[in-house]
Protein backbone atom coordinates (compact mmCIF):
# COMPACT_ATOMS: atom_id res chain seq x y z
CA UNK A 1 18.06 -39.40 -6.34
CA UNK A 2 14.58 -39.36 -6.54
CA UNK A 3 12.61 -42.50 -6.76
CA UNK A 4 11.27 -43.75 -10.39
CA UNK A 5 8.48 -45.18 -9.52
CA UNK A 6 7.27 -42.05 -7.25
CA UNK A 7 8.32 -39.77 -10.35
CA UNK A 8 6.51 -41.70 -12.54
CA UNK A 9 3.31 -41.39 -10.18
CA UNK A 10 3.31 -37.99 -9.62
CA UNK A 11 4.17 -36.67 -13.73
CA UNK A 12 0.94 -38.84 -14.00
CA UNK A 13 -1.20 -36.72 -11.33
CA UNK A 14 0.38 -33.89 -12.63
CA UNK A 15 -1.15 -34.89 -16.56
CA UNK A 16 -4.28 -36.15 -15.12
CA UNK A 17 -4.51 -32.49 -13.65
CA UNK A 18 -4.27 -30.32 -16.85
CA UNK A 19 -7.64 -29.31 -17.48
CA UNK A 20 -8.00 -28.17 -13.90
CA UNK A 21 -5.22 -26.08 -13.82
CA UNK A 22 -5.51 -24.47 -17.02
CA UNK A 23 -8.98 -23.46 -16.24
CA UNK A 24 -7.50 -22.18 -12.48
CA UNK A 25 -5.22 -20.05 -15.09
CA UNK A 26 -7.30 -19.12 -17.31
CA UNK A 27 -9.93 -17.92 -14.66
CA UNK A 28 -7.94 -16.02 -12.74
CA UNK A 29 -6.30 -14.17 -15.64
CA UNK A 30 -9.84 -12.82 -16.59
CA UNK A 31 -9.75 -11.07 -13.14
CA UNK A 32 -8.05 -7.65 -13.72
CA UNK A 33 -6.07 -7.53 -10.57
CA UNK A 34 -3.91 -3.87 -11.15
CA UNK A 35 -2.41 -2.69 -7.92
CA UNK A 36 -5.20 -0.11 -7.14
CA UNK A 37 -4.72 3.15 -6.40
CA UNK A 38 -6.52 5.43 -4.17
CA UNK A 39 -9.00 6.92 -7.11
CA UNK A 40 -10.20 3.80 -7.75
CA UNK A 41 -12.38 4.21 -5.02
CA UNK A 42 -13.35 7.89 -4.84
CA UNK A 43 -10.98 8.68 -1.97
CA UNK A 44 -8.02 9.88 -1.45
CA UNK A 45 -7.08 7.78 1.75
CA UNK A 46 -8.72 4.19 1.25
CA UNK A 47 -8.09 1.75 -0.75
CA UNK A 48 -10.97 0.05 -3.03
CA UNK A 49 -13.08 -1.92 -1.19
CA UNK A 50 -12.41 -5.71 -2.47
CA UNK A 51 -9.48 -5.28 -5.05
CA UNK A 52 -8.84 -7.57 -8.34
CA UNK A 53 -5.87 -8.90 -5.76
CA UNK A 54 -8.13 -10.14 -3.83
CA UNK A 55 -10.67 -11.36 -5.98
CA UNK A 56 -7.70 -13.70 -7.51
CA UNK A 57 -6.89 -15.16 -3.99
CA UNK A 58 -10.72 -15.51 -3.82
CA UNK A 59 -10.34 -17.57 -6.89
CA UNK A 60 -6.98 -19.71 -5.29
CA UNK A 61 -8.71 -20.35 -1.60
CA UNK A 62 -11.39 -22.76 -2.74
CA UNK A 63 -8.78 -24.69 -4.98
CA UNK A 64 -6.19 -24.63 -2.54
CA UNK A 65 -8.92 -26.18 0.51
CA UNK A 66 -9.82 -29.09 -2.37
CA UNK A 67 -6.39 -30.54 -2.11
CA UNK A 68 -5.98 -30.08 1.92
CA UNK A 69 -4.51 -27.60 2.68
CA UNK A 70 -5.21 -25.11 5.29
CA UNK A 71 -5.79 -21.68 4.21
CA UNK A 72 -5.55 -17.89 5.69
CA UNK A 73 -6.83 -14.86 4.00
CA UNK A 74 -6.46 -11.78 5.87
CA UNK A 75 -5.60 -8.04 4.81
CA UNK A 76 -2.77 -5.51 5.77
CA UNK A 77 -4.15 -3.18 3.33
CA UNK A 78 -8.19 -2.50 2.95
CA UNK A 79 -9.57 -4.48 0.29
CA UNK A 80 -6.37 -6.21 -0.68
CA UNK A 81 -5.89 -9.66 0.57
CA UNK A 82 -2.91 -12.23 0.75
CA UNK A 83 -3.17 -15.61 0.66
CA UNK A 84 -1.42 -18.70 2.57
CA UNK A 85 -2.12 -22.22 1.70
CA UNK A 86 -0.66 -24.17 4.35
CA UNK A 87 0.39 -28.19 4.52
CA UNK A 88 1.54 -29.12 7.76
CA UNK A 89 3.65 -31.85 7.91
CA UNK A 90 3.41 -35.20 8.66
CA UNK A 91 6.97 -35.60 9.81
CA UNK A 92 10.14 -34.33 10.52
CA UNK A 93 11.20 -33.19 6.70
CA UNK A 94 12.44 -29.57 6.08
CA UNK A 95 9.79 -27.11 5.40
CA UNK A 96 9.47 -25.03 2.28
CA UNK A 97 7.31 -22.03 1.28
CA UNK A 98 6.36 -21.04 -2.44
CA UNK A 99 6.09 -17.58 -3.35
CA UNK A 100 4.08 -15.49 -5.75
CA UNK A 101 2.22 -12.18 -6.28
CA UNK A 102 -1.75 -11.95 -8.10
CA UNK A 103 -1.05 -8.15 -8.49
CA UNK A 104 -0.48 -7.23 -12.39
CA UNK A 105 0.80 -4.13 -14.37
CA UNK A 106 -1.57 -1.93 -16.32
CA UNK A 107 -2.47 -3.88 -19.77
CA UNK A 108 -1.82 0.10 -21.61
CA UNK A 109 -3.79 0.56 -24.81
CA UNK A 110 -6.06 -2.13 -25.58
CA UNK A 111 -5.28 -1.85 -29.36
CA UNK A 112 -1.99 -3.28 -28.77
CA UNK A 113 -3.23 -6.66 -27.63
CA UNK A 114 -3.04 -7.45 -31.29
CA UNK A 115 -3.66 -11.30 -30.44
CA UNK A 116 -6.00 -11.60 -27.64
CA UNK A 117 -7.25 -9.30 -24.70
CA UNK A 118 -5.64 -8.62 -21.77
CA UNK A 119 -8.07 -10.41 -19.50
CA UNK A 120 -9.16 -12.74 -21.97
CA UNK A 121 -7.52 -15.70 -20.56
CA UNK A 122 -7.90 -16.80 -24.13
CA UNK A 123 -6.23 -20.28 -25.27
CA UNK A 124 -4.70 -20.22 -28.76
CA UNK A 125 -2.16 -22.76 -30.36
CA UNK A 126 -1.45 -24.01 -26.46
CA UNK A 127 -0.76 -21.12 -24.84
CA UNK A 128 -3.11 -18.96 -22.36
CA UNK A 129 -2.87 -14.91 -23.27
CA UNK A 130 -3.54 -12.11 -21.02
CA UNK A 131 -1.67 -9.90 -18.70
CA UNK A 132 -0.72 -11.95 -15.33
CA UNK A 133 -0.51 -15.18 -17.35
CA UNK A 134 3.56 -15.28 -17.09
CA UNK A 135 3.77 -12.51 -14.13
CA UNK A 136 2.79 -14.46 -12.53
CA UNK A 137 -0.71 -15.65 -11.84
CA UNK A 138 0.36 -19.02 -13.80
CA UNK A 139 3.53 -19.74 -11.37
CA UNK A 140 0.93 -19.68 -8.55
CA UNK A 141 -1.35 -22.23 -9.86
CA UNK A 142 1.99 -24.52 -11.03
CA UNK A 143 3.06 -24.57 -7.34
CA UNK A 144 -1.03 -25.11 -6.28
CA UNK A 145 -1.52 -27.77 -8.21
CA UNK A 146 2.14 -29.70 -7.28
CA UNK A 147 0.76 -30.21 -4.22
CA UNK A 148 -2.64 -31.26 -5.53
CA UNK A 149 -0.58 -33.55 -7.60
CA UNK A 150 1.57 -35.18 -4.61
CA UNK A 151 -1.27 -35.62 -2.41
CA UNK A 152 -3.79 -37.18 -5.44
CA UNK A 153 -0.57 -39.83 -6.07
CA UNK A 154 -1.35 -40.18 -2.24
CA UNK A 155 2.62 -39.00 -0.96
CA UNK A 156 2.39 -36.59 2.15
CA UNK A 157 4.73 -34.26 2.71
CA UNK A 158 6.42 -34.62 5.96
CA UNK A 159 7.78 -30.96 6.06
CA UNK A 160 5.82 -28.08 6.11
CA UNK A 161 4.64 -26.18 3.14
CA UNK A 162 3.42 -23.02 2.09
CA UNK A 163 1.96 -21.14 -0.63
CA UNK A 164 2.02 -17.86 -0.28
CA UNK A 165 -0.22 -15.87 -2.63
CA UNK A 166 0.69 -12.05 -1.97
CA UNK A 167 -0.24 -8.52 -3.34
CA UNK A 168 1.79 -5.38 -3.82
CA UNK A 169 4.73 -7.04 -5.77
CA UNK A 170 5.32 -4.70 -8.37
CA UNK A 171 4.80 -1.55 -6.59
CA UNK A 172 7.26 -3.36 -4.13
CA UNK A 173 4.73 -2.24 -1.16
CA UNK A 174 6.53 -6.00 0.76
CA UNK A 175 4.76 -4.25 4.21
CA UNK A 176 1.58 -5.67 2.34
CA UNK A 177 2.35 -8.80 1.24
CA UNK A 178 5.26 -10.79 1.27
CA UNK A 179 7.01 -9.06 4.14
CA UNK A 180 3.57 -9.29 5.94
CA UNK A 181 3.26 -12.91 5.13
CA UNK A 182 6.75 -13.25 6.43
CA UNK A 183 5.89 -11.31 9.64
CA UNK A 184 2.88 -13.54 9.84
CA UNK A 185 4.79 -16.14 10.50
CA UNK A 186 4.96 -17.89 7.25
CA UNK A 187 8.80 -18.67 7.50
CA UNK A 188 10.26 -21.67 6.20
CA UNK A 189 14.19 -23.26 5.94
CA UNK A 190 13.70 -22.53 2.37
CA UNK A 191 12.24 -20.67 -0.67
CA UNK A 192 11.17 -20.81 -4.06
CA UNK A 193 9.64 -17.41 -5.73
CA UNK A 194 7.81 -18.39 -8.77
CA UNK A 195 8.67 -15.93 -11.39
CA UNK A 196 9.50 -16.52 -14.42
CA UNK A 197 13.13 -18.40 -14.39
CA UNK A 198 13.77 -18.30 -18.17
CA UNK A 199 15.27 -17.88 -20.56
CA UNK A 200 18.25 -18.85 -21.48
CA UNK A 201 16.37 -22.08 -20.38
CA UNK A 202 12.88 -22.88 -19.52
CA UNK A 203 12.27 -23.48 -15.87
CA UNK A 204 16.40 -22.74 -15.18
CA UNK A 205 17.05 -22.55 -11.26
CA UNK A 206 17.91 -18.86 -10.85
CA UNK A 207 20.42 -18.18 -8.00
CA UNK A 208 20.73 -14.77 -7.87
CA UNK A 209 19.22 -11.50 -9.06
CA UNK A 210 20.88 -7.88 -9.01
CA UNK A 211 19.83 -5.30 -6.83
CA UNK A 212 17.50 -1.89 -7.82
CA UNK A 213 18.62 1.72 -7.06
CA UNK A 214 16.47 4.68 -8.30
CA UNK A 215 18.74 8.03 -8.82
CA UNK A 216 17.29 11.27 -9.76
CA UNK A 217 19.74 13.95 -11.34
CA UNK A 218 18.99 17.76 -11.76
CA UNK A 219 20.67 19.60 -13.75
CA UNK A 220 20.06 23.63 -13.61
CA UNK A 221 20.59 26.00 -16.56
CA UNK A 222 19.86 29.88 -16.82
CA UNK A 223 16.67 30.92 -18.65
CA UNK A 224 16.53 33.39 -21.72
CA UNK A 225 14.32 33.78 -24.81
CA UNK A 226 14.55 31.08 -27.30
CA UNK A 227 15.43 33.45 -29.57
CA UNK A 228 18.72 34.29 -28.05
CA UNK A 229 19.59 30.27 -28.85
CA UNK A 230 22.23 31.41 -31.15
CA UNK A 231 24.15 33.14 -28.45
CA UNK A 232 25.03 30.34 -26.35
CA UNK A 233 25.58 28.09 -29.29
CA UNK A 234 27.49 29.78 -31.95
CA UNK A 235 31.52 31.01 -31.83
CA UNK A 236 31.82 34.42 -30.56
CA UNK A 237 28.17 34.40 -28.84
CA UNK A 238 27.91 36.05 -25.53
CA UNK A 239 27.15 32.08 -24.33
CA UNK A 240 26.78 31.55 -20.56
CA UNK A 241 26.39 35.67 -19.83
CA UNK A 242 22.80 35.45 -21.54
CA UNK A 243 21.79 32.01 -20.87
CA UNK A 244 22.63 28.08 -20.76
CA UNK A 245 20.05 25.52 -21.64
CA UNK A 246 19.84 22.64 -18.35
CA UNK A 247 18.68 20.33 -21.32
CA UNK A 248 22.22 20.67 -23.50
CA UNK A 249 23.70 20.51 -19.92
CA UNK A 250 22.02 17.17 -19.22
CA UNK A 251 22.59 15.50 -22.00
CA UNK A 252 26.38 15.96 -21.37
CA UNK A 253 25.84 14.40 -18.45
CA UNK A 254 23.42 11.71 -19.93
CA UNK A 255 26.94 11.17 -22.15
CA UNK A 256 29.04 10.84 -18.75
CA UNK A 257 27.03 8.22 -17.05
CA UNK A 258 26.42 6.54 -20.74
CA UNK A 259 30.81 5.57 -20.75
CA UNK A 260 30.23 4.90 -16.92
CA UNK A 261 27.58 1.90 -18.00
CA UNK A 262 30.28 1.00 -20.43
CA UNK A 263 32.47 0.70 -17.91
CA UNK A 264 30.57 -1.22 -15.87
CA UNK A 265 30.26 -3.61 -18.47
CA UNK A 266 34.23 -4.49 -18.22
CA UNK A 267 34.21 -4.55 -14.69
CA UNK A 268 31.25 -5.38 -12.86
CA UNK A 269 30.19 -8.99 -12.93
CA UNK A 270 29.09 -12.16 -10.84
CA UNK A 271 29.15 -15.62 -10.62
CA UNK A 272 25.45 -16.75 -11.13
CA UNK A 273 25.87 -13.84 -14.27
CA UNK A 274 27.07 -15.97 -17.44
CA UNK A 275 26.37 -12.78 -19.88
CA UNK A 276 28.83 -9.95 -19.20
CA UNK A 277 27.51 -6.29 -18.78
CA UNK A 278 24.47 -7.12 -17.55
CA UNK A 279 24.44 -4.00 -14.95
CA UNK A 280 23.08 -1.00 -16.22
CA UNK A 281 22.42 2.68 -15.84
CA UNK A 282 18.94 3.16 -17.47
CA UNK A 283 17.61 6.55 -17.98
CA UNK A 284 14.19 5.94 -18.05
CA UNK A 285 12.32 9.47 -17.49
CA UNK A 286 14.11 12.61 -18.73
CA UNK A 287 12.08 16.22 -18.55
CA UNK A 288 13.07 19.63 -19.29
CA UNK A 289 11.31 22.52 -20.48
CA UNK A 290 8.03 24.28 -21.52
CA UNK A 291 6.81 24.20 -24.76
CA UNK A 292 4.61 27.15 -24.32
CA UNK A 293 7.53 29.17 -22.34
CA UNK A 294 9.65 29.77 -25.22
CA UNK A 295 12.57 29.80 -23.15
CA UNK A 296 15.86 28.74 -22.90
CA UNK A 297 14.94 25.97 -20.24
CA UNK A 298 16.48 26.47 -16.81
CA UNK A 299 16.14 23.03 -15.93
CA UNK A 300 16.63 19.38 -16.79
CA UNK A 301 16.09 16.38 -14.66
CA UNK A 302 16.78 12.66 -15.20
CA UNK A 303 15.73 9.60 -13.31
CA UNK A 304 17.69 6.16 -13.95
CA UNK A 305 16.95 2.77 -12.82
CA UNK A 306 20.62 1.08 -11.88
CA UNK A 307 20.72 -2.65 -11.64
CA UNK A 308 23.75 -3.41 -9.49
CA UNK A 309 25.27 -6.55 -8.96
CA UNK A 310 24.56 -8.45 -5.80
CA UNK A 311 27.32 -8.08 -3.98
CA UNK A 312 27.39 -4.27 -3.67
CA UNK A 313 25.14 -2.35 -1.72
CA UNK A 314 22.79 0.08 -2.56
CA UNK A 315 25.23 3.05 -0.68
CA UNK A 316 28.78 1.96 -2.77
CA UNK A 317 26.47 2.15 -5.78
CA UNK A 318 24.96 5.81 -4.33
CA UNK A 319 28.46 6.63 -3.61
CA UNK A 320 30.29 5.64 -7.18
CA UNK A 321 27.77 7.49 -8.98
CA UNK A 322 27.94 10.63 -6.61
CA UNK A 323 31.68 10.53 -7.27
CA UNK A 324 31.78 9.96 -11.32
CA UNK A 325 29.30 12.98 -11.41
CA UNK A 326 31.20 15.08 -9.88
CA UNK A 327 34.13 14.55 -11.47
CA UNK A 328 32.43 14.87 -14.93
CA UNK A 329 31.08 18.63 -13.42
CA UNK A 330 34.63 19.70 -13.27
CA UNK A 331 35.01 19.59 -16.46
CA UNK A 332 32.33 21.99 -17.90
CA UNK A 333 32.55 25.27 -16.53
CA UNK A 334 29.00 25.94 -16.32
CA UNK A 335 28.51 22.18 -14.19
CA UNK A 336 31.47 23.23 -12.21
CA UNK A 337 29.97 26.31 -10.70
CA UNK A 338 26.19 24.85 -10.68
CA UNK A 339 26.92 21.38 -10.36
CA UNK A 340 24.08 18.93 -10.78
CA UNK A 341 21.75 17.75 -8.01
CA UNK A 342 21.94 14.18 -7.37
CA UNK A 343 19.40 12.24 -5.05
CA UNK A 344 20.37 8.98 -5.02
CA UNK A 345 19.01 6.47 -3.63
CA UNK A 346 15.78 7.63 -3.72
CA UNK A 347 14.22 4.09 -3.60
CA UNK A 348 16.18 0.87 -3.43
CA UNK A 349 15.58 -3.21 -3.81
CA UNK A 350 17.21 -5.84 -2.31
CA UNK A 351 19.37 -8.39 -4.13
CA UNK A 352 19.55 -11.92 -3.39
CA UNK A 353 22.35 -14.65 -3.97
CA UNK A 354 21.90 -17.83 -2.25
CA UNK A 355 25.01 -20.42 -3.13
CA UNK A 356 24.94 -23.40 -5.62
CA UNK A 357 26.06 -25.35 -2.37
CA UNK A 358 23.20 -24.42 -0.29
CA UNK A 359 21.03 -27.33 -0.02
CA UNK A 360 18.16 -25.83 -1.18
CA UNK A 361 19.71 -25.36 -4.49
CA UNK A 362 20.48 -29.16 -5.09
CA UNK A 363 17.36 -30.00 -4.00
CA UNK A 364 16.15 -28.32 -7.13
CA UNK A 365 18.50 -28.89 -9.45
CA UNK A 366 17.63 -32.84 -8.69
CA UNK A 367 13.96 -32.57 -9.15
CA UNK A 368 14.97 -30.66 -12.26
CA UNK A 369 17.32 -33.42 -13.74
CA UNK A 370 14.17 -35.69 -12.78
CA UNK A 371 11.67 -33.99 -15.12
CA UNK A 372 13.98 -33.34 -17.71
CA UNK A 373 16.19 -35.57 -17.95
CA UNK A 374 19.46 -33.30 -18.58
CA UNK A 375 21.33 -31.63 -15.97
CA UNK A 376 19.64 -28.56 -14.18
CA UNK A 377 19.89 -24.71 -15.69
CA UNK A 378 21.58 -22.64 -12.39
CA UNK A 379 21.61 -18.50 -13.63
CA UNK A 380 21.21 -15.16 -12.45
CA UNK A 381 17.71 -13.65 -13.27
CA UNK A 382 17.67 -10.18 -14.84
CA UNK A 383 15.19 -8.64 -12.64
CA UNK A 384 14.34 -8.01 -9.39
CA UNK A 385 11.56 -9.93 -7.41
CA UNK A 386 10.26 -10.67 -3.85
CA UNK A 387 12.99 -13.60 -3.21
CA UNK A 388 15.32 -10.32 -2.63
CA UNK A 389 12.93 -9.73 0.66
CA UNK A 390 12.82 -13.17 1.65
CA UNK A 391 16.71 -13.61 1.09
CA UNK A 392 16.98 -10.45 3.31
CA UNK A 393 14.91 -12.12 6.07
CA UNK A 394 17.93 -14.89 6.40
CA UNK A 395 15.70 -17.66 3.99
CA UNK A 396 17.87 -19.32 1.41
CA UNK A 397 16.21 -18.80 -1.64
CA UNK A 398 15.72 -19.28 -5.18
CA UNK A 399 13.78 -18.07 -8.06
CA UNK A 400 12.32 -21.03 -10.78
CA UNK A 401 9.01 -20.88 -12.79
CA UNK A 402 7.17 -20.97 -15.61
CA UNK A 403 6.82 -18.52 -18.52
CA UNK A 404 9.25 -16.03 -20.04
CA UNK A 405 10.26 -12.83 -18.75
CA UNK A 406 10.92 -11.18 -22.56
CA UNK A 407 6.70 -11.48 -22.33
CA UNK A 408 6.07 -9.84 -18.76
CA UNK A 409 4.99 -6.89 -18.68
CA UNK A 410 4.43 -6.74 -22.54
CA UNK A 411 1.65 -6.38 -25.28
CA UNK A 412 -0.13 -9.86 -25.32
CA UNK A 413 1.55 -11.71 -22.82
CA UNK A 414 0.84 -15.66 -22.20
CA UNK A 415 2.13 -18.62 -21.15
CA UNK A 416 2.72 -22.00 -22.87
CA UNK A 417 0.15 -24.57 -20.85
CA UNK A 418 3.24 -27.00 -21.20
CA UNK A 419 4.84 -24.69 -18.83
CA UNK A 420 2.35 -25.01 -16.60
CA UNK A 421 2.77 -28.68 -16.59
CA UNK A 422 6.15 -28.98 -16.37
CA UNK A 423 6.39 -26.19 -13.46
CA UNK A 424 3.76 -27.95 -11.56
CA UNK A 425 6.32 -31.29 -11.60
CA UNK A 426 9.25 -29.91 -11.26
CA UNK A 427 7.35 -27.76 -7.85
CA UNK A 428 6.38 -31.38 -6.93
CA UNK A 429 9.74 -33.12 -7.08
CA UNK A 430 11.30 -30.27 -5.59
CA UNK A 431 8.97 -30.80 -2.29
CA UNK A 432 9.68 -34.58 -2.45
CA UNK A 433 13.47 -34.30 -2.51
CA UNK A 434 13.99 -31.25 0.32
CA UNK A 435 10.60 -32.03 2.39
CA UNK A 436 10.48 -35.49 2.03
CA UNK A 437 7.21 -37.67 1.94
């Protein structure tokens, strides 16, 4: 149990804080920090030459030397820099590193930020819009400032800790940040990747995420003047002799793996899941045809994005859909004799699980009782994140921070500056209960 009296102290440092880390917030939000691309900088080879990534850890660095700690900025990729803030203990406690990513999503149309801009880093009715606030530019600065917090209440870690402040999250390029951080050397006996943990609760202790496969499916079809669309179509026409759309053909198939996420629903589940039927088939690009053709078209593809529960692999998921997809072709004449192409898995992401009874996770869930006051939130998150990397490089690891994911991603996204707060404590008591101080 964590002591009162050090609680007490730190909250207060924590509080005494605010203003400095909303204003870390706020400033760094204003930086657009987009993974770049390589026309951002005229070439088709380089990347640009200092990138809004590294412009944010530009912004981090100077607050991260104020509170002690040691700092090293260095690039895998030209112009994009990570970030490690490094505390090195004072005794023989467990070391811990803090994880998060200063990369962002496009904001999309401007018009759509309806309440305030996307790099506004506007306050309004206590909470701080723009995009990066939530994902996850504000979980940074919480885990920043816990340490600014512990060390102002004058407590020293004795184990080692690290923040690491990484690009190339959500383009999953890990070779260029977290994985490089990792292969840096920036290892600890424990992790914390400060995404967004809620809901159901703010702050929960997430324990487990699913893992990502990316599946393309194309689906051929036989090409003949749209006016011959009766023929295939109508009782008696000559059908499959003058031609078969791939687009009526794939949405049969769109039908198939529709009953197979159904399926999944009933019988695909995990422990750290409390919602059934979380795993999904999503189709989220379908494209067939030519407007200016007018033809029947002769092909259809789909791409899905399959969230899979943790303990399968990416290749039982690959090989279950391979399977039900065939066995759907048998039953249409056409997809029996042309059956559909199925690349799968084109791209993958690692899941992590890491126990309740791994130490790591009662070390948090105690520094969560401590700022709260009610016994800690432990859930699967919905999404997948760098702790699935970290996981994979034999750290047990969990996900907890501040902000909601239903506003990632999303049209005038923000986070609550009580969020803030309370992630910045509950980053603190976490380091006091599995460092020690």
């Amino acid at each position: 149990m964590i002591d009162a009296r050090v609680r007490t102290n730190v909250q207060r440092a924590v509080d005494s804080l605010k203003d400095e880390l909303v204003q870390l917030v706020c400033d760094t939000v204003r930086i657009p920090s987009v993974t770049p691309t390589p026309s951002d900088s005229g070439s088709s080879d380089t990347a640009v030459e200092v990138s809004g990534e590294t412009q944010v850890n530009h912004a981090f660095k100077p607050v991260m030397e104020s509170c002690g700690l040691e700092t090293d900025l260095w690039e895998v990729e030209k112009g994009r820099a990570n970030l490690v803030g490094i505390w090195r203990g004072k005794g023989r406690g467990r070391s811990l590193l803090l994880n998060g990513h200063v990369d962002v999503v496009p904001p999309g149309p401007l018009e759509k930020w309806t309440v305030a801009g996307p790099w506004s880093g506007e306050i309004i009715a206590g909470k701080i819009y723009g995009r990066g606030s939530t994902d996850m530019k504000g979980g940074i600065a919480a885990a920043v400032f816990a340490m600014k917090a512990l060390l102002k209440a004058g407590y020293r870690p004795k184990g080692d800790v690290f923040i690491q402040s990484v690009v190339g999250e959500e383009h999953h390029e890990t070779y260029a940040g977290t994985g490089a951080a990792l292969e840096r050397g920036y290892r600890a006996d424990a992790a914390i990747v400060c995404e967004p943990s809620s809901p159901p609760h703010k702050l929960s202790i997430n324990t487990a995420s699913p893992g990502l496969v990316v599946m393309h499916v194309k689906v051929k079809g036989k090409a003949a003047h749209i006016s011959m669309r009766d023929e295939l179509i109508r009782a008696g026409g000559l059908g499959a002799a003058v031609g078969v759309s791939a687009i009526d053909k794939a949405f049969l198939l769109y039908q198939a793996l529709l009953k197979l996420e159904e399926e999944w629903g009933q019988t695909k589940s995990h422990p750290a899941f409390t919602r059934p039927g979380h795993f999904v088939l999503f189709p989220e690009v379908i494209q067939g045809g030519d407007i200016m053709a007018a033809s029947i078209p002769e092909e259809c593809s789909m791409t899905y994005i399959i969230w899979h529960p943790p303990q399968d692999t990416a290749e039982d998921v690959a090989e279950e859909i391979q399977a039900h997809i065939a066995r759907f072709a048998q039953t249409d004449p056409w997809l029996r004799e042309n059956p559909p192409e199925v690349y799968v898995p084109l791209f993958s992401l690692p899941p992590f699980e890491t126990s309740h009874e791994e130490p790591i996770c009662k070390a948090a869930a105690a520094a969560s009782e401590a700022v709260f006051n009610r016994p800690a939130s432990l859930y699967g998150c919905a999404y997948t994140s760098d702790a699935g990397f970290i996981r994979h490089a034999g750290i047990p690891t969990i996900v907890m921070g501040p902000g909601s994911q239903g506003v990632a991603h999303g049209f005038n996204e923000y986070i609550e500056i009580q969020d803030l707060l309370d992630a910045a404590k509950l980053y603190a008591m976490t380091i006091v209960e599995w460092c020690g101080i």
